[in-house]
Protein backbone atom coordinates (compact mmCIF):
# COMPACT_ATOMS: atom_id res chain seq x y z
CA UNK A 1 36.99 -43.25 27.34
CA UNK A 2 34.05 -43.62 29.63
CA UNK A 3 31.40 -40.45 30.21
CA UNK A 4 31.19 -40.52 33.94
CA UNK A 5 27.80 -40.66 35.59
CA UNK A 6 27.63 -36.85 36.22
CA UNK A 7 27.84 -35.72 33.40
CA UNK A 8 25.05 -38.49 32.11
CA UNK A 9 22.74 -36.85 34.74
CA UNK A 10 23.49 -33.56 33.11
CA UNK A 11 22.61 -35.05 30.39
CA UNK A 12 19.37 -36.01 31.41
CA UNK A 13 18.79 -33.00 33.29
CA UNK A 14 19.33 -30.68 30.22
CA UNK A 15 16.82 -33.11 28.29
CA UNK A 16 14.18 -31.88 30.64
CA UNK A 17 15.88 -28.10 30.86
CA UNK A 18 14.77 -25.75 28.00
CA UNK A 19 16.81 -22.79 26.68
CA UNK A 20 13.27 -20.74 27.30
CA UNK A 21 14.11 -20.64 31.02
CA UNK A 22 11.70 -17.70 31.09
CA UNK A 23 9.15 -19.62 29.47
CA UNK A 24 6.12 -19.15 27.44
CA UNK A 25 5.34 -20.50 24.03
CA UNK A 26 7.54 -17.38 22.37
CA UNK A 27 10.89 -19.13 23.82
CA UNK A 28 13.12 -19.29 20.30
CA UNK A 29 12.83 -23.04 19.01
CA UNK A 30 16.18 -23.76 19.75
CA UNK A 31 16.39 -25.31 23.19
CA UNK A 32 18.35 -27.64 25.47
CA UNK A 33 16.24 -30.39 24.30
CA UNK A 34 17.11 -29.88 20.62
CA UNK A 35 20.36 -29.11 21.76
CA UNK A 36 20.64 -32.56 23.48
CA UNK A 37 19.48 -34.46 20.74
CA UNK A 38 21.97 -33.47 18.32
CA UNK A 39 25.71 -34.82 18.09
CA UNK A 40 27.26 -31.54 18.79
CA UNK A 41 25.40 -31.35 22.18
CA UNK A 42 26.55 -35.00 23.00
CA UNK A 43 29.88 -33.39 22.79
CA UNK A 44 29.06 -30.04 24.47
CA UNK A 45 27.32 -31.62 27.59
CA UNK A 46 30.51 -33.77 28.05
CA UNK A 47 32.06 -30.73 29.31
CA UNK A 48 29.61 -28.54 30.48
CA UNK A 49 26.70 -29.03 33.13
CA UNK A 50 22.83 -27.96 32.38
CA UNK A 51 23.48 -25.20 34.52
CA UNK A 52 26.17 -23.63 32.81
CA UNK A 53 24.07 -24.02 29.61
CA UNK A 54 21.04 -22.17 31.18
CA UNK A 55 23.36 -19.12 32.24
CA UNK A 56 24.94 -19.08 28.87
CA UNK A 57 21.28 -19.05 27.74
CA UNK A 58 20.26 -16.25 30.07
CA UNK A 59 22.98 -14.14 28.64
CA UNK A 60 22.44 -15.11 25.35
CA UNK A 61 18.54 -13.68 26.04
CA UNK A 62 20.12 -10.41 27.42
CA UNK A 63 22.13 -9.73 24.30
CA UNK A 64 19.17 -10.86 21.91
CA UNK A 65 16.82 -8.10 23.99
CA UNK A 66 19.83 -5.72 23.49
CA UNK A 67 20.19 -6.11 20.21
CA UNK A 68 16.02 -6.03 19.52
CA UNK A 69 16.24 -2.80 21.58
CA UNK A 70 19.04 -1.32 19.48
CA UNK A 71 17.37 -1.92 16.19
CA UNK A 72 14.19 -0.29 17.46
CA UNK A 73 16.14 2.66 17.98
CA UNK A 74 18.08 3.21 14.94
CA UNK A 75 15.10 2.37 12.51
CA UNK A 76 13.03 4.58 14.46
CA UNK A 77 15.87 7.32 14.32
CA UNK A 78 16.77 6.97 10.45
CA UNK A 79 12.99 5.34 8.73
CA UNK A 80 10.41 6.40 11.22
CA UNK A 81 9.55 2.73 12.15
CA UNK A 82 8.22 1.01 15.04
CA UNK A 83 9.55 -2.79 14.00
CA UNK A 84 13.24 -2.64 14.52
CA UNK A 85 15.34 -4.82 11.99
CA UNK A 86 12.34 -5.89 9.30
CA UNK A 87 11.60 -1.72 9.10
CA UNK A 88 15.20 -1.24 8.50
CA UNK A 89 15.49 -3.67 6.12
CA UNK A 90 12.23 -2.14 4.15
CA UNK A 91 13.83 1.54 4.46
CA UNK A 92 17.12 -0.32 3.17
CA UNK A 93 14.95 -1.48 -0.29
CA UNK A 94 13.41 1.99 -0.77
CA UNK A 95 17.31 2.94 -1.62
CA UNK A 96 18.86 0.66 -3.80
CA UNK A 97 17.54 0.47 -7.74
CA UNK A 98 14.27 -1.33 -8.22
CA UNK A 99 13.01 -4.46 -9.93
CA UNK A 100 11.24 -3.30 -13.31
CA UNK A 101 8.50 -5.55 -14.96
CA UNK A 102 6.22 -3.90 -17.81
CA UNK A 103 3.35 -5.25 -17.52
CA UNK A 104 1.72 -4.27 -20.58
CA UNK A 105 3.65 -6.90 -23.35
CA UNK A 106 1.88 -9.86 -22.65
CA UNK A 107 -2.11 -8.99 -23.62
CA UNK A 108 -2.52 -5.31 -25.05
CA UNK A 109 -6.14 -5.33 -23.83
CA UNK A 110 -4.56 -4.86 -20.12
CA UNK A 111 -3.44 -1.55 -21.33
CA UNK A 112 -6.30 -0.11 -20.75
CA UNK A 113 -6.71 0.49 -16.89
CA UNK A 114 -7.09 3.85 -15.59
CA UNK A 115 -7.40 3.09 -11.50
CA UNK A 116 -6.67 0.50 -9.99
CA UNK A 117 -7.31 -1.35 -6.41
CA UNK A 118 -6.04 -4.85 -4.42
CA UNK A 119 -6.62 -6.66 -1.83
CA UNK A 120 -4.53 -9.73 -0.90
CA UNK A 121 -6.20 -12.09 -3.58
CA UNK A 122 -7.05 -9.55 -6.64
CA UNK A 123 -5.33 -6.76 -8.46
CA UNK A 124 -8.45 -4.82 -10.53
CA UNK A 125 -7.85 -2.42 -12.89
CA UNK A 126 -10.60 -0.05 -14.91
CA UNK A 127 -10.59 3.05 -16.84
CA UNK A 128 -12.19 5.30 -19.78
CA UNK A 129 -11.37 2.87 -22.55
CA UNK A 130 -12.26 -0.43 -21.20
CA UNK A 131 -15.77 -1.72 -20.39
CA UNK A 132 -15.61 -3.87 -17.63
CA UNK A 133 -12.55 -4.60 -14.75
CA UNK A 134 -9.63 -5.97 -15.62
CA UNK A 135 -8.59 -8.47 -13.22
CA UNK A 136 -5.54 -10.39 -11.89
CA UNK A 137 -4.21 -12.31 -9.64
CA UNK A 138 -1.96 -10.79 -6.47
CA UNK A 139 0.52 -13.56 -6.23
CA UNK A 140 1.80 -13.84 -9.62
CA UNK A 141 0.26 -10.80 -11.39
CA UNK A 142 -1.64 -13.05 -13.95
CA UNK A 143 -4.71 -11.70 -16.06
CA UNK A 144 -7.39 -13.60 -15.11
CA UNK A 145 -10.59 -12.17 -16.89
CA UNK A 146 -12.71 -9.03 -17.83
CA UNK A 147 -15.39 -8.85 -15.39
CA UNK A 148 -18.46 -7.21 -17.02
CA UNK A 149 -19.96 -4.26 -15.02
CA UNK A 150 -23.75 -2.72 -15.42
CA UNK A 151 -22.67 0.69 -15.58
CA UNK A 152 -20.61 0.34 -18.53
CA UNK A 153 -17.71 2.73 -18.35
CA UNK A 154 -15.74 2.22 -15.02
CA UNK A 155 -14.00 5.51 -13.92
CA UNK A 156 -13.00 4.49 -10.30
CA UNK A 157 -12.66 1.07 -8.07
CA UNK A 158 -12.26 -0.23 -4.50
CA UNK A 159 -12.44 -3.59 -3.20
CA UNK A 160 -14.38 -4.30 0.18
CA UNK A 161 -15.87 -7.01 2.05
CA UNK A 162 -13.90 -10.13 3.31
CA UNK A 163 -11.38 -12.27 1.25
CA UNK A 164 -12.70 -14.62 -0.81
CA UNK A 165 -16.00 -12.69 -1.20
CA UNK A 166 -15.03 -9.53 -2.36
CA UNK A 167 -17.07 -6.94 -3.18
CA UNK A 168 -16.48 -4.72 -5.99
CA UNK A 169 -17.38 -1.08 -6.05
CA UNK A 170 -17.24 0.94 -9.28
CA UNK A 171 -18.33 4.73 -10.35
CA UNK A 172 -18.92 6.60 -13.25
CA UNK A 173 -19.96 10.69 -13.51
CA UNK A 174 -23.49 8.97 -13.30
CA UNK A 175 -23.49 5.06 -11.15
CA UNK A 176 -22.16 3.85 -8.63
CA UNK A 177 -22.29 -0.27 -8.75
CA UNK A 178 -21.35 -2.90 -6.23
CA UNK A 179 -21.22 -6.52 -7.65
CA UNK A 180 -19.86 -9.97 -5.68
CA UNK A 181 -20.63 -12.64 -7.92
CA UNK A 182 -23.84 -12.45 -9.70
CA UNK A 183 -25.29 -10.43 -6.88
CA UNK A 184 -25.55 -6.07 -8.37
CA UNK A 185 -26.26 -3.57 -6.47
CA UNK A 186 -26.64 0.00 -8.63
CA UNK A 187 -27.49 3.45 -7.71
CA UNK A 188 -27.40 6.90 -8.83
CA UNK A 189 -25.30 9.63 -7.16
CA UNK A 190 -26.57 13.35 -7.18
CA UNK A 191 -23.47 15.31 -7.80
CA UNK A 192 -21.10 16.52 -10.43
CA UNK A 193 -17.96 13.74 -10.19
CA UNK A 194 -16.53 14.28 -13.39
CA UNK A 195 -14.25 11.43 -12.67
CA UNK A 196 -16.53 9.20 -10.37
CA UNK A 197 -16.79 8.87 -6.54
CA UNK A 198 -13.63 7.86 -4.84
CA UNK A 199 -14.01 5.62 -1.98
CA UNK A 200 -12.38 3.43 0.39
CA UNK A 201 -13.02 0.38 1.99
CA UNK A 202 -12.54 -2.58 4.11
CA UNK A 203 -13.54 -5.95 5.55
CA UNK A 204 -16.61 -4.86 7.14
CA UNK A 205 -17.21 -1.02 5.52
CA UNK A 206 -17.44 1.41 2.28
CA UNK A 207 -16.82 5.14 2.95
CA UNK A 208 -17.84 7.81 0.33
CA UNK A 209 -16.90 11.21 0.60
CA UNK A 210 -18.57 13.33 -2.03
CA UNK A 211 -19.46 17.26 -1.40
CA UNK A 212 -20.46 17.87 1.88
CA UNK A 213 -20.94 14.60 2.71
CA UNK A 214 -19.63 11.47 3.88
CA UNK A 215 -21.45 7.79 3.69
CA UNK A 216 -20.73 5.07 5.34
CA UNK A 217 -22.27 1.65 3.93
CA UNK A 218 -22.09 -1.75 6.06
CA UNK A 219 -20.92 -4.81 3.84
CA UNK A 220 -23.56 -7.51 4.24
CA UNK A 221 -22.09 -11.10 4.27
CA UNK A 222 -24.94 -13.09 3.83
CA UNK A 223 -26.15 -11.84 0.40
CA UNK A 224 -25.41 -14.79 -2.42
CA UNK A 225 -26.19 -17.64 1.17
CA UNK A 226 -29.71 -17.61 -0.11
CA UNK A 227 -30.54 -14.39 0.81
CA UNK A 228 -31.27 -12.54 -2.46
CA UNK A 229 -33.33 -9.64 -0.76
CA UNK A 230 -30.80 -8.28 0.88
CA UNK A 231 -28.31 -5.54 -0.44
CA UNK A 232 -24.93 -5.92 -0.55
CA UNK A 233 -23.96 -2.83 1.25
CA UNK A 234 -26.87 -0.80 3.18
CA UNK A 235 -26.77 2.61 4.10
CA UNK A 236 -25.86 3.20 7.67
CA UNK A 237 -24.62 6.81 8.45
CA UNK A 238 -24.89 10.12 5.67
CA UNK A 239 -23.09 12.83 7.67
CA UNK A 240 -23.06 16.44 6.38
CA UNK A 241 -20.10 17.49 7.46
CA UNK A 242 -18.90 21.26 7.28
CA UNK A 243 -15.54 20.80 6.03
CA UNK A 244 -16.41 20.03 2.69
CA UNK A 245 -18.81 22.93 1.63
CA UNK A 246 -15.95 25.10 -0.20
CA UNK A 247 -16.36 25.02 -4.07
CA UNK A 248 -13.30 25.07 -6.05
CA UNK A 249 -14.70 26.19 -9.84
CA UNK A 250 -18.08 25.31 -9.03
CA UNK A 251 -16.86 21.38 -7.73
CA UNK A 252 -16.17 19.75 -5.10
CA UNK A 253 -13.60 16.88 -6.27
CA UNK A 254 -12.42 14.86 -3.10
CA UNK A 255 -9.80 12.69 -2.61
CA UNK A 256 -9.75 9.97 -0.06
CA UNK A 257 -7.13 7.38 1.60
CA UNK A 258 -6.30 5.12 4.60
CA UNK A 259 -3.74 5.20 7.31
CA UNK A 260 -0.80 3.50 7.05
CA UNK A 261 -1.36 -0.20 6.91
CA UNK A 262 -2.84 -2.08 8.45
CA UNK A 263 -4.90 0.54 10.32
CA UNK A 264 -8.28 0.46 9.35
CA UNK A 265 -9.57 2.91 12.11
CA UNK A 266 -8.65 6.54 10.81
CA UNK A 267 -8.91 7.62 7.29
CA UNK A 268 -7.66 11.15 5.64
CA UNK A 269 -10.10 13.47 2.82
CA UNK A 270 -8.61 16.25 1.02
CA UNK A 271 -11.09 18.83 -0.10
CA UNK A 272 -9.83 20.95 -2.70
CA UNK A 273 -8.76 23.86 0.48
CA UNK A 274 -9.08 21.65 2.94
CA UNK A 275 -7.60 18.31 4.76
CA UNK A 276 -8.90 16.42 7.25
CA UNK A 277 -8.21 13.62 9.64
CA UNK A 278 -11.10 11.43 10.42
CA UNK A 279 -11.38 8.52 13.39
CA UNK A 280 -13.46 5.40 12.33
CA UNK A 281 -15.39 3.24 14.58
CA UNK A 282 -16.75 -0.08 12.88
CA UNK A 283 -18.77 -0.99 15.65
CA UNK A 284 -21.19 1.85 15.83
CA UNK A 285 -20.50 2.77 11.88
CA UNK A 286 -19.28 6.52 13.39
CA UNK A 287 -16.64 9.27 12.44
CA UNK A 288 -14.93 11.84 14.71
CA UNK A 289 -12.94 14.83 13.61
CA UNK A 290 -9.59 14.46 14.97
CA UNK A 291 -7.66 17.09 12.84
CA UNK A 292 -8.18 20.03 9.98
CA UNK A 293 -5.76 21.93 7.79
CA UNK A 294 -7.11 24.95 5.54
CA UNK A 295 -5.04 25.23 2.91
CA UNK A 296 -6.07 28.64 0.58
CA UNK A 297 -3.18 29.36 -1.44
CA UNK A 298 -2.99 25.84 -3.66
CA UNK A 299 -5.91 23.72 -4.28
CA UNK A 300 -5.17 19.61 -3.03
CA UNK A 301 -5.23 17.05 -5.44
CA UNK A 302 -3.94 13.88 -3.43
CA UNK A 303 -3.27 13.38 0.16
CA UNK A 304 -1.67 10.54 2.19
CA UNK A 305 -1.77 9.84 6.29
CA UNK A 306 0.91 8.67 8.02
CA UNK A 307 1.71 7.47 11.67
CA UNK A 308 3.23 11.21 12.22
CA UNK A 309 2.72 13.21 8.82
CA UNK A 310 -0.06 14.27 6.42
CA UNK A 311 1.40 14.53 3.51
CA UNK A 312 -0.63 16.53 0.22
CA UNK A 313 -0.41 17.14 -3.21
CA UNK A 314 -1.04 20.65 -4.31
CA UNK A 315 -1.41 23.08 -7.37
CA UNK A 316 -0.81 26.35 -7.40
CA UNK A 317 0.13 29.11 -9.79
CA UNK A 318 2.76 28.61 -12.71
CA UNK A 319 5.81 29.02 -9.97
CA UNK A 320 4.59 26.85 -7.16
CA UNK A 321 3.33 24.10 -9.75
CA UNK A 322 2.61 20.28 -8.41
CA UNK A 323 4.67 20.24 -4.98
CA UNK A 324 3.95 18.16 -1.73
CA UNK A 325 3.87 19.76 1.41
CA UNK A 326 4.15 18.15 4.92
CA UNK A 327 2.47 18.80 8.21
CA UNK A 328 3.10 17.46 11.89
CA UNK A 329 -0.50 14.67 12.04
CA UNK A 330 -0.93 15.48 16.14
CA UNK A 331 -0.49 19.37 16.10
CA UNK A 332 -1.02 19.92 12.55
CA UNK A 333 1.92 22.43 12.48
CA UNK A 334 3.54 22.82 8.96
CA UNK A 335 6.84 20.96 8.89
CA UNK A 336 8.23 21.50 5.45
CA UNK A 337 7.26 23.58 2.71
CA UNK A 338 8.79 23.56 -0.57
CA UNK A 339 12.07 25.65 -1.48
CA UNK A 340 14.63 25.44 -3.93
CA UNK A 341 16.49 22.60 -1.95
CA UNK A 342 13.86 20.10 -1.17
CA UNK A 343 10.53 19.39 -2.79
CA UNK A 344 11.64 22.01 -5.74
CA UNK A 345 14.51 19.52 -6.54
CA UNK A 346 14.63 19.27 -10.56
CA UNK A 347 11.88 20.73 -10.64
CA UNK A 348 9.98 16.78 -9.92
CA UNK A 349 6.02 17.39 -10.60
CA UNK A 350 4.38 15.80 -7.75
CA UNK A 351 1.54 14.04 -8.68
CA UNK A 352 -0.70 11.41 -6.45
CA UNK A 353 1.33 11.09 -3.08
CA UNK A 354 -0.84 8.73 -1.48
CA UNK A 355 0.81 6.00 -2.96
CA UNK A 356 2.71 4.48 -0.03
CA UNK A 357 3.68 6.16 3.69
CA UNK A 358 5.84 4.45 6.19
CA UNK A 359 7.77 5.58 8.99
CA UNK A 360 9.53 9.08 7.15
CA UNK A 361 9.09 7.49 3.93
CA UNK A 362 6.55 9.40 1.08
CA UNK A 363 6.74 7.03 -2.25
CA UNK A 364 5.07 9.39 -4.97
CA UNK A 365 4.98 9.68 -8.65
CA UNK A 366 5.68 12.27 -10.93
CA UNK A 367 3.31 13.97 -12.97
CA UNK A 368 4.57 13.87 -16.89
CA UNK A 369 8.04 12.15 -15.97
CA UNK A 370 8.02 8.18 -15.77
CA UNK A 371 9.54 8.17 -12.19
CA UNK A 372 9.35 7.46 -8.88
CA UNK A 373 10.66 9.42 -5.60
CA UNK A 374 11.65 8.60 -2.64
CA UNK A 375 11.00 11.52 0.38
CA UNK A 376 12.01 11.79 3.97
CA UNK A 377 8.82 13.70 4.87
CA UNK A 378 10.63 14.73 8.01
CA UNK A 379 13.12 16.58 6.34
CA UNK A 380 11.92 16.79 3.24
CA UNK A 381 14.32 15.95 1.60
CA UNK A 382 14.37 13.68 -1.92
CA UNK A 383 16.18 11.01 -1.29
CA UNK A 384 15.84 8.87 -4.35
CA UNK A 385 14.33 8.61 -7.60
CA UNK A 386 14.07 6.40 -10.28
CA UNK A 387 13.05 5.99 -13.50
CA UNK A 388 10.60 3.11 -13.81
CA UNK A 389 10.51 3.04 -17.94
CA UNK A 390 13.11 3.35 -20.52
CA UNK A 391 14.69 6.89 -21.21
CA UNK A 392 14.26 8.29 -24.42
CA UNK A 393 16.95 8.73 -27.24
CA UNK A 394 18.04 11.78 -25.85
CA UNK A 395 18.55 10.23 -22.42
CA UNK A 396 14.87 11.72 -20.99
CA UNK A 397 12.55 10.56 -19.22
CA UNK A 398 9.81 9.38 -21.11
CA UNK A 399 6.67 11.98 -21.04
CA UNK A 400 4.05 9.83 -19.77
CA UNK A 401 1.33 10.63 -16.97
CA UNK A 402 1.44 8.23 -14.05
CA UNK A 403 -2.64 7.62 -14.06
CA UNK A 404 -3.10 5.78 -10.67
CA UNK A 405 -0.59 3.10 -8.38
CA UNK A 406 -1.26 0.61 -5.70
CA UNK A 407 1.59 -0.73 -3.16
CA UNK A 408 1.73 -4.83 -2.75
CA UNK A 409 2.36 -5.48 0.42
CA UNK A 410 3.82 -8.97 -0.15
CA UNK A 411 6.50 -7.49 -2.76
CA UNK A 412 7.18 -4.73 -1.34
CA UNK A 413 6.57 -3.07 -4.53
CA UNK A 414 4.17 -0.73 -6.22
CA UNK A 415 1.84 -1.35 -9.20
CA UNK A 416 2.14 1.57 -11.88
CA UNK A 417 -0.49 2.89 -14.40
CA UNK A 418 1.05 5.14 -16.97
CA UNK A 419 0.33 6.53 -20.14
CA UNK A 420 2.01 8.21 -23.33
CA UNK A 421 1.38 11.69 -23.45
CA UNK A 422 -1.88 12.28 -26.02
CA UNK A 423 -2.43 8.45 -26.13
CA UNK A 424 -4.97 6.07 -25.07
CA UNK A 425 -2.87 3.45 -24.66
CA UNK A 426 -1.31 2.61 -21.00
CA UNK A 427 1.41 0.64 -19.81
CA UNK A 428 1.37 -1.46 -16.08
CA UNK A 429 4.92 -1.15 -14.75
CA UNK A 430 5.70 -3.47 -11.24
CA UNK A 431 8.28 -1.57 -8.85
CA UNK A 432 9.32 -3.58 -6.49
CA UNK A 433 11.74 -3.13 -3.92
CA UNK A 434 12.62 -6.53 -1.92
CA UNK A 435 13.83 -6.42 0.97
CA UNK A 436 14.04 -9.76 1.47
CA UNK A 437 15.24 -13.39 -1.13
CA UNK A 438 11.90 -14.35 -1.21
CA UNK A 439 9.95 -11.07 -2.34
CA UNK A 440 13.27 -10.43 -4.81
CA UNK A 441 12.45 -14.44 -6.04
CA UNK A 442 8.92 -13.19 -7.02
CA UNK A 443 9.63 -10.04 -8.94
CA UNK A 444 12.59 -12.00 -10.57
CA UNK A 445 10.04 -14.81 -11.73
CA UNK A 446 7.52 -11.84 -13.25
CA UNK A 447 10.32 -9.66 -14.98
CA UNK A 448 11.87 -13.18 -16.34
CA UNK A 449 8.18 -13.99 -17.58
CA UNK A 450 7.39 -10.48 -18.98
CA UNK A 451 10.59 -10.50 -20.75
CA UNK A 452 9.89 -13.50 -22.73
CA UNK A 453 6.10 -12.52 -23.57
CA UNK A 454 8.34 -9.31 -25.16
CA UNK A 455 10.70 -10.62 -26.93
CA UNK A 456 8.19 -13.53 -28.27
CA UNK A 457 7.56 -13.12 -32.59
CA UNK A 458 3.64 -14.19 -31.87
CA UNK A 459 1.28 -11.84 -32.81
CA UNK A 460 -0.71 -9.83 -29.94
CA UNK A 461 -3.62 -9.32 -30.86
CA UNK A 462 -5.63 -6.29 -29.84
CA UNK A 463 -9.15 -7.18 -27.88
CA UNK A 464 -11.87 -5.46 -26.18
CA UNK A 465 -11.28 -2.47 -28.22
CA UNK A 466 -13.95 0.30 -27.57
């Protein structure tokens, strides 16, 4: 049977008709012309005109705008997220059981990290035990090499500058040292950090808060182009600020952290009876004080910032122990406090909160206990936990103490420093939580790999030993 000419000039009219009748380059890929081209749309367009394709395709838009809509609203309603379906699908991964990989089979020199820091091409680790940083790669979680330092004794790490030309920043209670390359950079610090300087950084900047002060240091690029006279960060702003004057036993310890990612432009400090909110501006290497919290009855050991929380760490007295508490970020009103339903819940140690904050979501540690927890900081409520090592004998969570943890963006999953109660030795532990094939894939491919360095009969051999 013939095709009459019509419906060969709707033919050809489709051909020129795209589905994207709004247009604009974000029009889905599949289109009339795609459509037109393919045997199935020989077929369809024998029956139906371009035009009834484009109102199909109108409505088709509607219900796709619908649905984006919808998803916006119940992930904002149940996670706290602002990107509909792929924020659902992360809150999804934060409640089913993890991926486990221990990390620590493989080379027992790695066991050795105390802190540890990333950016999207390195995982670094250092600590008491190990001279030098540790260092793998983000992808596949691969040691790469010990990277020698000229302070010795690394007791802290961040990783600033640009990708590709990193630059390293390390403490001790004496140095700090920045290194990219062969290019050092080392000074002295005048205060009493019994565990280093903490710090935080980015493409452009380093921020140190220590005392009653905060400096802010300017990554130069061109060092290691031929320009050897120049430092690799310089000085631009020491700020006195008043906030962080309080003693707590005669020090000052501070702890530092970023917004949720991939903000860049506000930052959060927890003085040991204090928290505060700051506002970053790169271009004119400024802070403003957007918010402050006094807390006197516990003293803060970690804090974390999200897009509606602060979230904190605190110790008090024998009853109120390690709990976290939770304020409102724009009014700084107290939203939950700890009772005998919520944070108290099994009595859970909180320990280092400022692992991970999305939407409602706190990810934190527990102190002696080898798990993780899962919070909805707007109730707060626990909503999961999990035990990322082997139980004892007796069914018990091992007693280890969860040192330091980074979250990998592109697994979804959290990097884990812990160590045996009274030991030296520490264990890496992956956590990953895919929410998609291809982030499951990856922690698959490292658990399979870890596996067989474990169950291998060749000797390890123990190196680097201090």
């Amino acid at each position: 049977m013939q095709k009459d000419d019509t419906s060969s000039s709707g033919c050809r009219a489709a051909k020129r008709t795209r589905i994207g009748i709004h247009g604009g380059d974000d029009d889905p890929p599949l289109d009339l012309l795609s459509l037109y081209q393919s045997d199935i749309g020989d077929r369809i367009l024998s029956y139906a005109s371009s035009v009834d394709l484009c109102t199909l395709d109108k409505l088709s838009k509607q219900f796709k705008i619908l649905t984006t809509n919808q998803w916006k609203v119940v992930t904002k309603e149940r996670f706290g997220m602002n990107n509909g379906k792929d924020g659902w699908r992360v809150g999804i991964s934060f409640l089913r059981p993890p991926l486990l990989a221990n990390m620590s089979d493989e080379n027992i020199y790695r066991k050795r990290g105390k802190r540890v820091a990333t950016n999207e091409s390195y995982v670094m680790t250092v600590g008491h035990y190990i001279r030098g940083i540790e260092v793998f790669d983000t992808s596949e979680l691969r040691y790469i090499q010990n990277l020698t330092t000229s302070i010795g004794h690394n007791w802290t790490i961040t990783i600033c500058g640009r990708i590709g030309s990193e630059i390293i920043v390390t403490s001790n209670g004496e140095y700090v040292c920045a290194q990219r390359g062969n290019e050092v950079q080392r000074w002295s610090h005048n205060t009493q950090a019994l565990n280093g300087l903490k710090s935080i950084g980015c493409e452009t900047h380093l921020i140190i808060p220590y005392d009653d002060r905060i400096q802010i240091y300017e990554v130069n690029h061109e060092v290691g182009l031929g320009n050897s006279s120049t430092e690799l960060l310089s000085l631009r702003k020491d700020i006195r600020v008043e906030e962080g004057r309080r003693k707590l036993n005669g020090r000052r310890e501070v702890n530092v952290a970023w917004g949720p990612p991939p903000d860049k432009t506000h930052f959060i400090i927890g003085y040991p009876h204090q928290i505060c909110v700051w506002k970053f501006d790169a271009a004119t290497h400024s802070i403003s004080l957007m918010n402050t919290i006094t807390v006197n009855e516990f003293e803060v050991r970690g804090v974390a910032l999200a897009e509606d929380y602060i979230a904190a760490s605190v110790i008090g007295n024998y009853y109120t122990g390690r709990k976290a508490h939770i304020w409102n970020r724009k009014t700084g009103e107290k939203m939950v406090y700890a009772d005998e339903d919520s944070l108290y819940e099994d009595h859970l140690s909180i320990y280092r909160p400022c692992l991970f904050c999305y939407g409602h979501i706190l990810v934190s540690t527990s102190k002696r206990k080898s798990i993780l927890c899962v919070w909805n900081m707007k109730t707060g409520r626990l909503i999961q936990r999990y035990d990322i090592l082997p139980r004892d004998e007796y069914g018990r969570p091992q007693s280890v103490e969860n040192s330091d943890a980074v979250y990998l963006d592109h697994f979804n999953a959290f990097l884990c420093l812990t160590s045996s109660l009274g030991l030296t030795d520490e264990m890496i532990v992956l956590v990953s939580f895919p929410s998609n094939k291809r982030q499951s894939d990856m922690a698959t491919t490292i658990i399979r790999r870890e596996t067989r360095s474990s169950e291998s009969d060749i000797p390890i051999e123990q190196s680097n030993k201090v």
